[in-house]
Structures are given as C-alpha cells and as structure tokens.
N, C-alpha and C. Protein backbone atom coordinates (compact mmCIF):
# COMPACT_ATOMS: atom_id res chain seq x y z
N UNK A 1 -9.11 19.87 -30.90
CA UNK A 1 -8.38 19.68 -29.66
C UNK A 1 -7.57 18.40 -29.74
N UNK A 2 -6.38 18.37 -30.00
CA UNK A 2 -5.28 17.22 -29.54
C UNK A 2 -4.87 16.88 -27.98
N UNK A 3 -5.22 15.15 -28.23
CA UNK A 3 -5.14 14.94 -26.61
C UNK A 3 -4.25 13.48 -27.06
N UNK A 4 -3.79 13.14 -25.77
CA UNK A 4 -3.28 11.93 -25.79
C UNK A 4 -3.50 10.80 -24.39
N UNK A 5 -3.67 9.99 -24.83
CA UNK A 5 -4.43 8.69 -24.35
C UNK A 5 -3.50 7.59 -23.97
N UNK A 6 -3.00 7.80 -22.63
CA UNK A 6 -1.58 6.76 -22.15
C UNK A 6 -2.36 5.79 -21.10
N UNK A 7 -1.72 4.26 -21.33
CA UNK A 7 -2.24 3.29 -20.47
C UNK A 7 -1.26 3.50 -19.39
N UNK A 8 -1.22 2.95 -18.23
CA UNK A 8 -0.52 3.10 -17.05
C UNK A 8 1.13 2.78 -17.52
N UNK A 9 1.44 2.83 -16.76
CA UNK A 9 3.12 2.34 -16.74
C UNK A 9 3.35 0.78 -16.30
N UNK A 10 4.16 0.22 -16.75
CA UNK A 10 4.11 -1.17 -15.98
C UNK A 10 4.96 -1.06 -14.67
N UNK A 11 5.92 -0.71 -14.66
CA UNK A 11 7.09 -0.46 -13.74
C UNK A 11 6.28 -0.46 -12.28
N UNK A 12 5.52 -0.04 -12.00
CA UNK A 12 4.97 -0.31 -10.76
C UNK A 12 4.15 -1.76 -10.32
N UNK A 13 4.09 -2.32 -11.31
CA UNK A 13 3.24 -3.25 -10.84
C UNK A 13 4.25 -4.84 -11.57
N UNK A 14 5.18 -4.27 -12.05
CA UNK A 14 6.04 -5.42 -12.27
C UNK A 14 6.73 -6.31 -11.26
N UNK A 15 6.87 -6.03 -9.73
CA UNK A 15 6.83 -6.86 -8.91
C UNK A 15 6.05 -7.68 -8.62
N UNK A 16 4.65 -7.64 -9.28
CA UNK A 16 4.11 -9.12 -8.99
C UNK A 16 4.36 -10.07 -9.89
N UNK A 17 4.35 -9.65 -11.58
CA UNK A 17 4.82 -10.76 -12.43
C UNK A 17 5.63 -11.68 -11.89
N UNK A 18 5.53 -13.10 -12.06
CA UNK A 18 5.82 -14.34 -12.14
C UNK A 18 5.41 -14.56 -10.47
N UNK A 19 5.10 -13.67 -9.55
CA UNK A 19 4.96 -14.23 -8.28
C UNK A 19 4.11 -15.26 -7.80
N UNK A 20 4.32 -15.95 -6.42
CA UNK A 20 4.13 -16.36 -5.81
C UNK A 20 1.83 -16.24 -5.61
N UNK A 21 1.20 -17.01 -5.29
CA UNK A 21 -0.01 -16.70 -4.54
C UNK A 21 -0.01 -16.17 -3.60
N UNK A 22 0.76 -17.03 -2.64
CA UNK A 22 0.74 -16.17 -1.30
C UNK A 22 1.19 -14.49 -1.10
N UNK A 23 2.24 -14.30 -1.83
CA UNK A 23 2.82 -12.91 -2.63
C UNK A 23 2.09 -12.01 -2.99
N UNK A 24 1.10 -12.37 -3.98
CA UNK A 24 0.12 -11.84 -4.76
C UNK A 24 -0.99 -11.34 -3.65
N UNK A 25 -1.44 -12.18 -2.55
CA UNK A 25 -2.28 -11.96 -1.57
C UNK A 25 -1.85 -10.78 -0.67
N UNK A 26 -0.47 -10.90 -0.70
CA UNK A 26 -0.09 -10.29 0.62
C UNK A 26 -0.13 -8.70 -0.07
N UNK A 27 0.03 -8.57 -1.52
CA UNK A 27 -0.46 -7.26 -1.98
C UNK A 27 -1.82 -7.06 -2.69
N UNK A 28 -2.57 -7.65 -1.89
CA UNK A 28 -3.82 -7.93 -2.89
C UNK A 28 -4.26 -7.78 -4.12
N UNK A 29 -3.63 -9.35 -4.75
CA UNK A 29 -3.49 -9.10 -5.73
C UNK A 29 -4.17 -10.67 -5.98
N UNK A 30 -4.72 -10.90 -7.14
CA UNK A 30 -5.23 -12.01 -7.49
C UNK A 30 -4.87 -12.42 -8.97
N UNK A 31 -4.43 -13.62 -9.34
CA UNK A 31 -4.25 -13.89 -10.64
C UNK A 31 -5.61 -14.94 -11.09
N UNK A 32 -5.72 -14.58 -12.43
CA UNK A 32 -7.01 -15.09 -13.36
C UNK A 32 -6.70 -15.78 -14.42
N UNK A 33 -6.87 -16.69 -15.11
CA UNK A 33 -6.77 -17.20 -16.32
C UNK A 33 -8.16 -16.13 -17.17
N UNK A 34 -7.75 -15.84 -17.93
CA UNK A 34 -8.66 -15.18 -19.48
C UNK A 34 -9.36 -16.10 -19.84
N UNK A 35 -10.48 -16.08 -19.42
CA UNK A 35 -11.89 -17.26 -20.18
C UNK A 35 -12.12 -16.55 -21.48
N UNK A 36 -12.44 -15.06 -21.75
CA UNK A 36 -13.48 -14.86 -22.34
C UNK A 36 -12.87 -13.40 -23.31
N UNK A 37 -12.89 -13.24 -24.45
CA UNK A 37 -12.55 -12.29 -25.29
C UNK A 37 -13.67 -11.54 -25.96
N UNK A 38 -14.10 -10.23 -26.27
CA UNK A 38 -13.30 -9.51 -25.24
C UNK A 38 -13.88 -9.41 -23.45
N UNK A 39 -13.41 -8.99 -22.70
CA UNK A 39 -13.94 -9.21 -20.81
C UNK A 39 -12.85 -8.90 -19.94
N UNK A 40 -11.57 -8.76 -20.23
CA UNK A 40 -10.12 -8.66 -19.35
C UNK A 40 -9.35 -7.55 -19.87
N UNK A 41 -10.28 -6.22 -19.68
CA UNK A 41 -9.63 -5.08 -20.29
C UNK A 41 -7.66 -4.74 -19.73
N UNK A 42 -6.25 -4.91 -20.18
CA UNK A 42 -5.14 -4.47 -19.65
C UNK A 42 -5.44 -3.18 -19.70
N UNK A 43 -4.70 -2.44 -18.27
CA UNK A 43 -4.93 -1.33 -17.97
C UNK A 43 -3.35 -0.34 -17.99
N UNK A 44 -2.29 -1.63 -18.82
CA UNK A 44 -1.04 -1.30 -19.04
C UNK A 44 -0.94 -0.72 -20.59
N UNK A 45 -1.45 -2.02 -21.75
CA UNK A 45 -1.06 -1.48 -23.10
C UNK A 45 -2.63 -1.41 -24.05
N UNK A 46 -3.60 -1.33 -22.72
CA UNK A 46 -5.01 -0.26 -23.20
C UNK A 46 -5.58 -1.77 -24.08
N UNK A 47 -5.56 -2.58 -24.06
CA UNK A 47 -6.09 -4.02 -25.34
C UNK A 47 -6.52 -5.15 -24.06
N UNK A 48 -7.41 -5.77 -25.26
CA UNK A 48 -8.48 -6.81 -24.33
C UNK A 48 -7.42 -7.91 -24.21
N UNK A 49 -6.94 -8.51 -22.88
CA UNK A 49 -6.25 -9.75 -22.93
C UNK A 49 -6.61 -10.71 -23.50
N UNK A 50 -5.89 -11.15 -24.33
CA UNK A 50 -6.36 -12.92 -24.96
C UNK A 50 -6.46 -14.40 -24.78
N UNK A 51 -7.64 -14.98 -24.25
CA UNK A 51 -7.87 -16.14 -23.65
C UNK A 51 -6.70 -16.93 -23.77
N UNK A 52 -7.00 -17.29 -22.13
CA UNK A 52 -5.67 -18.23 -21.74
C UNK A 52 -4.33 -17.67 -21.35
N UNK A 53 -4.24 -16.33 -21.68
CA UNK A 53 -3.58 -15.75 -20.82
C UNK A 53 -3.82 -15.61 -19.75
N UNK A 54 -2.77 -14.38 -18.94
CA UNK A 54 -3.03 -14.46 -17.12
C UNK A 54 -2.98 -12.96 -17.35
N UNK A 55 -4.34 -12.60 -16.68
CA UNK A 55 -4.32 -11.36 -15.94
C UNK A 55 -4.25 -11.29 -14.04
N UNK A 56 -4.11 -9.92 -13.63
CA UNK A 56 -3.62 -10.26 -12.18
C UNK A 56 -4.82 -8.80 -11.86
N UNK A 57 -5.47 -9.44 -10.94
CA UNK A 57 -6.95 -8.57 -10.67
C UNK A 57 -5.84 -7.72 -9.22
N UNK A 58 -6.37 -6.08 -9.30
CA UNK A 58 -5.61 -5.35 -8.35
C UNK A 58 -6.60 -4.46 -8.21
N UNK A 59 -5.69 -3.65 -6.75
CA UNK A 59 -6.73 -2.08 -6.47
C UNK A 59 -5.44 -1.58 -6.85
N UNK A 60 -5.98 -0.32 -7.46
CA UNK A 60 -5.22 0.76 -8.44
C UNK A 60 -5.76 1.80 -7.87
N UNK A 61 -4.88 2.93 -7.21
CA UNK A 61 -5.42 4.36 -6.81
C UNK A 61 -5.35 4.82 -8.44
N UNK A 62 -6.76 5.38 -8.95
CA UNK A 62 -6.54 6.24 -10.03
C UNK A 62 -7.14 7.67 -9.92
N UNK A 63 -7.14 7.65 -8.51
CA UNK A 63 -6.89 9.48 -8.33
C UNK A 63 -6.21 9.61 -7.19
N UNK A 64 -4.98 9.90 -7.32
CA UNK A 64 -4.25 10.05 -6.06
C UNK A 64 -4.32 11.67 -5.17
N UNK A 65 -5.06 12.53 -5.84
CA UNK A 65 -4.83 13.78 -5.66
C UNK A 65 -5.82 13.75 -4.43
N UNK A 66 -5.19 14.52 -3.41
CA UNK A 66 -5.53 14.72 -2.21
C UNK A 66 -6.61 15.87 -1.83
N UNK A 67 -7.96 15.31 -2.98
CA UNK A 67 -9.01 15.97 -2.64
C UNK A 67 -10.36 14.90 -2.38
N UNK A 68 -11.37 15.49 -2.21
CA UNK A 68 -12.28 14.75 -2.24
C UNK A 68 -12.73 13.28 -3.01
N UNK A 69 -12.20 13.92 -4.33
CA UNK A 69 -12.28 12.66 -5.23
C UNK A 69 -11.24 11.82 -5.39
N UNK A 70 -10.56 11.64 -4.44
CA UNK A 70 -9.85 10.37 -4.37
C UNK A 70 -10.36 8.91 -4.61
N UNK A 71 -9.37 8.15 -5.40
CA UNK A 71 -10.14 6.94 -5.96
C UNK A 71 -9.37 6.06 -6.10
N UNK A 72 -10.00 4.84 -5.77
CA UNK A 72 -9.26 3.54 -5.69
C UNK A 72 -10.32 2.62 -6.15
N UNK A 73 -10.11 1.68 -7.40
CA UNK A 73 -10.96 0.11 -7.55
C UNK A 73 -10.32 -0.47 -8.25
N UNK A 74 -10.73 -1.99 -8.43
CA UNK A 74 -9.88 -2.91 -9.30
C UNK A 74 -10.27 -2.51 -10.83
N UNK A 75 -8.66 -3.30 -10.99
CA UNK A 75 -8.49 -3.14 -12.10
C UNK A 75 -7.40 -4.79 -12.51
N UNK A 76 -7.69 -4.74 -14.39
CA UNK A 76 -7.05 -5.83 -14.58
C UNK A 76 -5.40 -5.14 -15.35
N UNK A 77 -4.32 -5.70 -15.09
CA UNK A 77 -3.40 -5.66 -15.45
C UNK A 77 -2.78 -7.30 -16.34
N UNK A 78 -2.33 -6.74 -17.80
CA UNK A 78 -1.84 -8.24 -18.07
C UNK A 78 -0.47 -8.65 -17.51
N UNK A 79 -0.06 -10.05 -16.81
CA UNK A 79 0.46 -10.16 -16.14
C UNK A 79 1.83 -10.56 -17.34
N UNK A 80 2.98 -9.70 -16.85
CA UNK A 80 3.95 -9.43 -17.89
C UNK A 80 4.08 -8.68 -18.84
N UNK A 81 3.27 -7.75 -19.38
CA UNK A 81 2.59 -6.55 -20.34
C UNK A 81 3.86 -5.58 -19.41
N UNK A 82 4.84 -5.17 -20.37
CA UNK A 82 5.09 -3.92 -19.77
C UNK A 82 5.25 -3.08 -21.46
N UNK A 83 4.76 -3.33 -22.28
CA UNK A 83 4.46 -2.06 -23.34
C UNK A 83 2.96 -0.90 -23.14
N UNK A 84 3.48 0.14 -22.83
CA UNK A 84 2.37 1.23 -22.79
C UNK A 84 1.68 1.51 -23.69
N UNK A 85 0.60 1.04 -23.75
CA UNK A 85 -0.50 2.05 -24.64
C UNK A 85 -0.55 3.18 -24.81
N UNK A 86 -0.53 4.04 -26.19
CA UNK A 86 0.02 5.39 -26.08
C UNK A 86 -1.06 5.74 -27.77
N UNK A 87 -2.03 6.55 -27.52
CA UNK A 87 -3.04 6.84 -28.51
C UNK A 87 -2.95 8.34 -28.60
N UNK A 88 -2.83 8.81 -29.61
CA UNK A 88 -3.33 9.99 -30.17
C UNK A 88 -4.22 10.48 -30.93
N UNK A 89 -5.30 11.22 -30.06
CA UNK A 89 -6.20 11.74 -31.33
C UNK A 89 -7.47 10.60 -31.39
N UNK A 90 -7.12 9.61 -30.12
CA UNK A 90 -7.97 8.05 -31.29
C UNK A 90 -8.32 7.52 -29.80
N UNK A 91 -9.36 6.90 -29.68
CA UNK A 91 -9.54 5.93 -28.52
C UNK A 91 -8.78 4.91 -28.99
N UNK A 92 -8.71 3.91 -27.84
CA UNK A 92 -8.15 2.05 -27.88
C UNK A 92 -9.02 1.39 -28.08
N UNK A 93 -9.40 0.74 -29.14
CA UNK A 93 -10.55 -0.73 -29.17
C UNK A 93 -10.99 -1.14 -28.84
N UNK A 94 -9.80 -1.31 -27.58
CA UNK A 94 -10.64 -1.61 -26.03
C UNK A 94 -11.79 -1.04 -25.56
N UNK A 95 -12.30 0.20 -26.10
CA UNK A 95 -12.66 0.84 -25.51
C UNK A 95 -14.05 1.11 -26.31
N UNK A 96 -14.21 0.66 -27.80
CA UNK A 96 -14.83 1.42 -28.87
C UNK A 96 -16.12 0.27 -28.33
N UNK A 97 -16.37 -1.08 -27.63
CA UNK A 97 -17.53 -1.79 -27.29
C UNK A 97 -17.93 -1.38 -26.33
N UNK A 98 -17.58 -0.64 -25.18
CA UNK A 98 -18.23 -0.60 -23.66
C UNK A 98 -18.61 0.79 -23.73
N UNK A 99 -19.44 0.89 -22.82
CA UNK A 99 -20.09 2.16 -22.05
C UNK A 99 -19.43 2.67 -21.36
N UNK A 100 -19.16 4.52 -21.51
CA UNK A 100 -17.80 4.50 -20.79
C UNK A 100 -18.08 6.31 -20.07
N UNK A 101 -17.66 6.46 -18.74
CA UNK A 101 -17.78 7.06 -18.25
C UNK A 101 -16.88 8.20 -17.86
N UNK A 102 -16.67 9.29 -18.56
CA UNK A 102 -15.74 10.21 -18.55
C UNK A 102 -16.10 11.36 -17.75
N UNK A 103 -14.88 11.65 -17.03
CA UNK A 103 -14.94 12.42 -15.51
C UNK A 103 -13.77 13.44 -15.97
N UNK A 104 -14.42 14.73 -16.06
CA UNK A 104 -13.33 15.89 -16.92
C UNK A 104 -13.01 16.79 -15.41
N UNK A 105 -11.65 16.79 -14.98
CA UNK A 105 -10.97 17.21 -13.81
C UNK A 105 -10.03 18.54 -14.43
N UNK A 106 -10.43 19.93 -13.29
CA UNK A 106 -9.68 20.84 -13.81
C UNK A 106 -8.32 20.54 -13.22
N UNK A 107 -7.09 21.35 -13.27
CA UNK A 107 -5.74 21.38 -12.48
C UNK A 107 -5.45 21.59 -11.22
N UNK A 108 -6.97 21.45 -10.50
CA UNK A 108 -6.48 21.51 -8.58
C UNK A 108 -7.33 19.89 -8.65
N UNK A 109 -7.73 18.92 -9.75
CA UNK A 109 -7.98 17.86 -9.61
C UNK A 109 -9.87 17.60 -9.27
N UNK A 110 -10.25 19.00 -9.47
CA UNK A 110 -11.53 18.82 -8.83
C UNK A 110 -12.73 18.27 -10.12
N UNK A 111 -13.43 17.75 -10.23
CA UNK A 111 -14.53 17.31 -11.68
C UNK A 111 -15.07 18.42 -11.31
N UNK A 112 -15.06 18.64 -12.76
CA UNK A 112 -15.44 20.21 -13.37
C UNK A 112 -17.21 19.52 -13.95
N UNK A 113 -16.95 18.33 -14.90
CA UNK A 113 -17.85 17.99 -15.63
C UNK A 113 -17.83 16.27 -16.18
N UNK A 114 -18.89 15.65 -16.42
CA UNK A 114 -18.89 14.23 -16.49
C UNK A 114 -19.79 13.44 -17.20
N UNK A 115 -19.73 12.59 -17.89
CA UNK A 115 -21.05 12.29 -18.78
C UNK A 115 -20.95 10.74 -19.05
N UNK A 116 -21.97 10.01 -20.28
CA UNK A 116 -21.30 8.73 -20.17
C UNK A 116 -21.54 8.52 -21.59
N UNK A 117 -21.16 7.98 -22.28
CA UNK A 117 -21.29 7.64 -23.81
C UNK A 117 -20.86 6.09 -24.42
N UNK A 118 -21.48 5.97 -25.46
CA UNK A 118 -21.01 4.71 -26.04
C UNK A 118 -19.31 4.52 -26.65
N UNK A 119 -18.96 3.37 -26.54
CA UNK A 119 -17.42 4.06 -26.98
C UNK A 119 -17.56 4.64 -28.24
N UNK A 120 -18.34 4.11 -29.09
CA UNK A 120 -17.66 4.64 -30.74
C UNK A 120 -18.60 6.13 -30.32
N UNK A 121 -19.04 6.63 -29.68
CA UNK A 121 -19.44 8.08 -29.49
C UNK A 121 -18.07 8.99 -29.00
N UNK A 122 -17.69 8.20 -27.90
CA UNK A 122 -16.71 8.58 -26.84
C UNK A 122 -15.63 9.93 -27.31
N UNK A 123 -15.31 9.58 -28.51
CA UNK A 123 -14.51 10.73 -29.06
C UNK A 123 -15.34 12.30 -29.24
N UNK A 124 -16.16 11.97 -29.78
CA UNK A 124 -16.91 13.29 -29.66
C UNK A 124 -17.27 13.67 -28.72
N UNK A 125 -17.11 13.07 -27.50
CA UNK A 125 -17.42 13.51 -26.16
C UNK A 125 -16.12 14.22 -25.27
N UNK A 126 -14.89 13.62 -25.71
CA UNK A 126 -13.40 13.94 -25.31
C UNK A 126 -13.36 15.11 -25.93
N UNK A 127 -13.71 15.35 -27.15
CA UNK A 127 -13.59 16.46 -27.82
C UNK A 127 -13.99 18.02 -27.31
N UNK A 128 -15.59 17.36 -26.77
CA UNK A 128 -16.68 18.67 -25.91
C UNK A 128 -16.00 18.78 -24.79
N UNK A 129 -15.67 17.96 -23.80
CA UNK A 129 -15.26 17.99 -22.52
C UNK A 129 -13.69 18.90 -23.04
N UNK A 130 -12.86 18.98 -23.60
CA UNK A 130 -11.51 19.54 -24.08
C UNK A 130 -11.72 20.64 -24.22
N UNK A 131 -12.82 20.90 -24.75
CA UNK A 131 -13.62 22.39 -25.78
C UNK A 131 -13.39 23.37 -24.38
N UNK A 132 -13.74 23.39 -23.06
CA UNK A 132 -13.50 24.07 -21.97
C UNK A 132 -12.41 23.79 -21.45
N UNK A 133 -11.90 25.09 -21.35
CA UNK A 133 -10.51 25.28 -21.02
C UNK A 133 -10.05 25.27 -19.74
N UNK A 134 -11.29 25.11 -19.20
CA UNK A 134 -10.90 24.50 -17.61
C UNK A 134 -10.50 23.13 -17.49
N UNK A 135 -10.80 21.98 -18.23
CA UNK A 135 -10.33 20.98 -18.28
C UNK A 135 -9.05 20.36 -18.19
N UNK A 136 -8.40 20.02 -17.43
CA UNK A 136 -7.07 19.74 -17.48
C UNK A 136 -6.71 18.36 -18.34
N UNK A 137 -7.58 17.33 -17.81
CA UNK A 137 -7.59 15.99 -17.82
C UNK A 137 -8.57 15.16 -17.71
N UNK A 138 -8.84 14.00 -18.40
CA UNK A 138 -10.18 13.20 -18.35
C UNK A 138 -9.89 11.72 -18.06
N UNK A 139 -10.37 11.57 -16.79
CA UNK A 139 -10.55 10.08 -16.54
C UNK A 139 -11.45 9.37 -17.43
N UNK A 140 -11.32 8.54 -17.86
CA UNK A 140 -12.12 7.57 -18.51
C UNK A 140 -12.24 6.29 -17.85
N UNK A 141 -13.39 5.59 -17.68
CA UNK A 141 -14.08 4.32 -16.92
C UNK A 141 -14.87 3.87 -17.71
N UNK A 142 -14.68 2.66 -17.42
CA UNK A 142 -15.77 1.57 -17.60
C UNK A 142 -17.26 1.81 -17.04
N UNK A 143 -18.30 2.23 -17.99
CA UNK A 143 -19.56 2.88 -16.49
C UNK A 143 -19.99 1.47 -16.06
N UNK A 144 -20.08 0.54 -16.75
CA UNK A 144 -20.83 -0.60 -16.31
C UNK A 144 -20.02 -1.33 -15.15
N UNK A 145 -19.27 -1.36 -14.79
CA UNK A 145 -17.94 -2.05 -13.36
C UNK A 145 -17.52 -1.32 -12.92
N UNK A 146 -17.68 0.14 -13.63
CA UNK A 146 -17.19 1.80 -12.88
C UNK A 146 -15.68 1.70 -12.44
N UNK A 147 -15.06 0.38 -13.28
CA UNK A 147 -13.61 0.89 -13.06
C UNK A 147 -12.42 1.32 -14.31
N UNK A 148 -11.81 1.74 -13.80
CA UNK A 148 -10.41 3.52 -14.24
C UNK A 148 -10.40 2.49 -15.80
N UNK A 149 -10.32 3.05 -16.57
CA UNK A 149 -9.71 2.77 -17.95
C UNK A 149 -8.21 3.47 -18.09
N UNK A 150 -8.00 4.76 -18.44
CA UNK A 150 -7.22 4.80 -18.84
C UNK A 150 -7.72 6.86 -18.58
N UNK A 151 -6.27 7.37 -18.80
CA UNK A 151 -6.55 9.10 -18.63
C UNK A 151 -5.96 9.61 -20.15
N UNK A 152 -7.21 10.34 -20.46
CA UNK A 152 -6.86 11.47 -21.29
C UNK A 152 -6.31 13.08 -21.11
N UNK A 153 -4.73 13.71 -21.59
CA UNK A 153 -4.39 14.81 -21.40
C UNK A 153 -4.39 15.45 -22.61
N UNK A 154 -4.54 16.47 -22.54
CA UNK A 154 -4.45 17.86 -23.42
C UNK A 154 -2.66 17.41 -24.10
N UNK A 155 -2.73 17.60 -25.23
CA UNK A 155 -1.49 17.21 -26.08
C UNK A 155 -1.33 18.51 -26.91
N UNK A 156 -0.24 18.80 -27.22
CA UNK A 156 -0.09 19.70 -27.92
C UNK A 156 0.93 19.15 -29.28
C-alpha cells in the first residue's frame, strides 16, 4: 500500500511570523524559545525544531469535518518554516522516537479503526490500517500529549 505523509501547509499560519505578543495573543498564539532537542515537534516541515529557535504554540483544528469527531489541540509550528514535509512510503524522524496514535477515518470522516504503536513500529501499522479499503485517511498523534502530528493518504 503506497501512502503519502504531508506536514501542514504554512500559508495559513504565516500571519503570525515575526508578530507582535499582543498579536500572537489576540490569535492565541504563544511564542517559545526551543530549550530542548528533540521536544518541539514542527507540524509544518514534520522535524524536531532546533534549540534556540522559536516555535509559536497554537490550537490547530485537525479535523474539521463536521461530524462527531471534530478536533482541535495545540500544536507547535516553527515560527518561519514555510517548507512542507512531504514523505513517501516512510515516516518523519520526528516521529520514529514517540508513541504514536493512529486514528484510520473512512471518506464520510468517521474512525473506522485506531491503535497506538511505537514509532519505529508505526509503519507496519499504516500499512494494516491501509490493508482495509474502507480507510480513506490516517491521522497520526502524538499518544503521550495526544496532539495531531501529521495525516497519512492513500497515494497512488
């Protein structure tokens, strides 16, 4: 099963780069200095930010679909990152240390099926969850902070 593994877009969240605090507040948004590598997952180009950089802590709807499972939690964005993470076939690095919680959604958006695995497992788990053809798409999370990583689609 070929799938592909895209970090968000920046374009939406590029109005806060270089802003203001008060700015940042008024869209609740918080900026951080990077203490600690890895700990500041970007949720733009899928890689652990590197100390001393600035990440900008946000709420991110990462299910916008107008069912039950609608979802919104923070998330870190690197502040100025507008290259997309774009994986095929392969998790992100980011991803191969944490515990990670994959939520397999058919095409009316509803979780079909869900499990949690270690990352360096994680692929063989994208793989099973793909294997049913009801699957449209797989959220992937962080299980331990339970927030959005990044979505896996069916690639052809």
């Amino acid at each position: 099963m070929k799938y592909k593994i895209s970090g968000l877009k920046a374009e939406p969240f590029a109005h806060l780069f270089g802003q203001s605090e008060s700015y940042l507040k008024k869209h609740n948004a918080v900026r951080q200095t990077v203490e600690c590598y890895p700990g500041y997952p970007d949720r733009i180009s899928l890689c652990d930010i590197p100390v001393g950089e600035t990440a900008l802590l946000i709420n991110h709807i990462y299910q916008p679909a107008d069912t039950p499972y609608f979802g919104t939690h923070a998330i870190y964005i690197w502040e100025g990152c507008t290259r997309q993470g774009i994986y095929l076939n392969e998790l992100p690095e980011v991803m191969q240390g944490r515990v990670l919680s994959l939520r397999a959604y058919n095409e009316k958006h509803f979780l079909i099926e869900a499990d949690i695995a270690e990352g360096k497992f994680a692929e063989d788990l994208t793989g099973r969850l793909f294997a049913d053809p009801q699957v449209s798409y797989i959220q992937i999370h962080n299980a331990k902070r339970g927030c959005y990583s990044c979505c896996a689609e069916r690639w052809e």
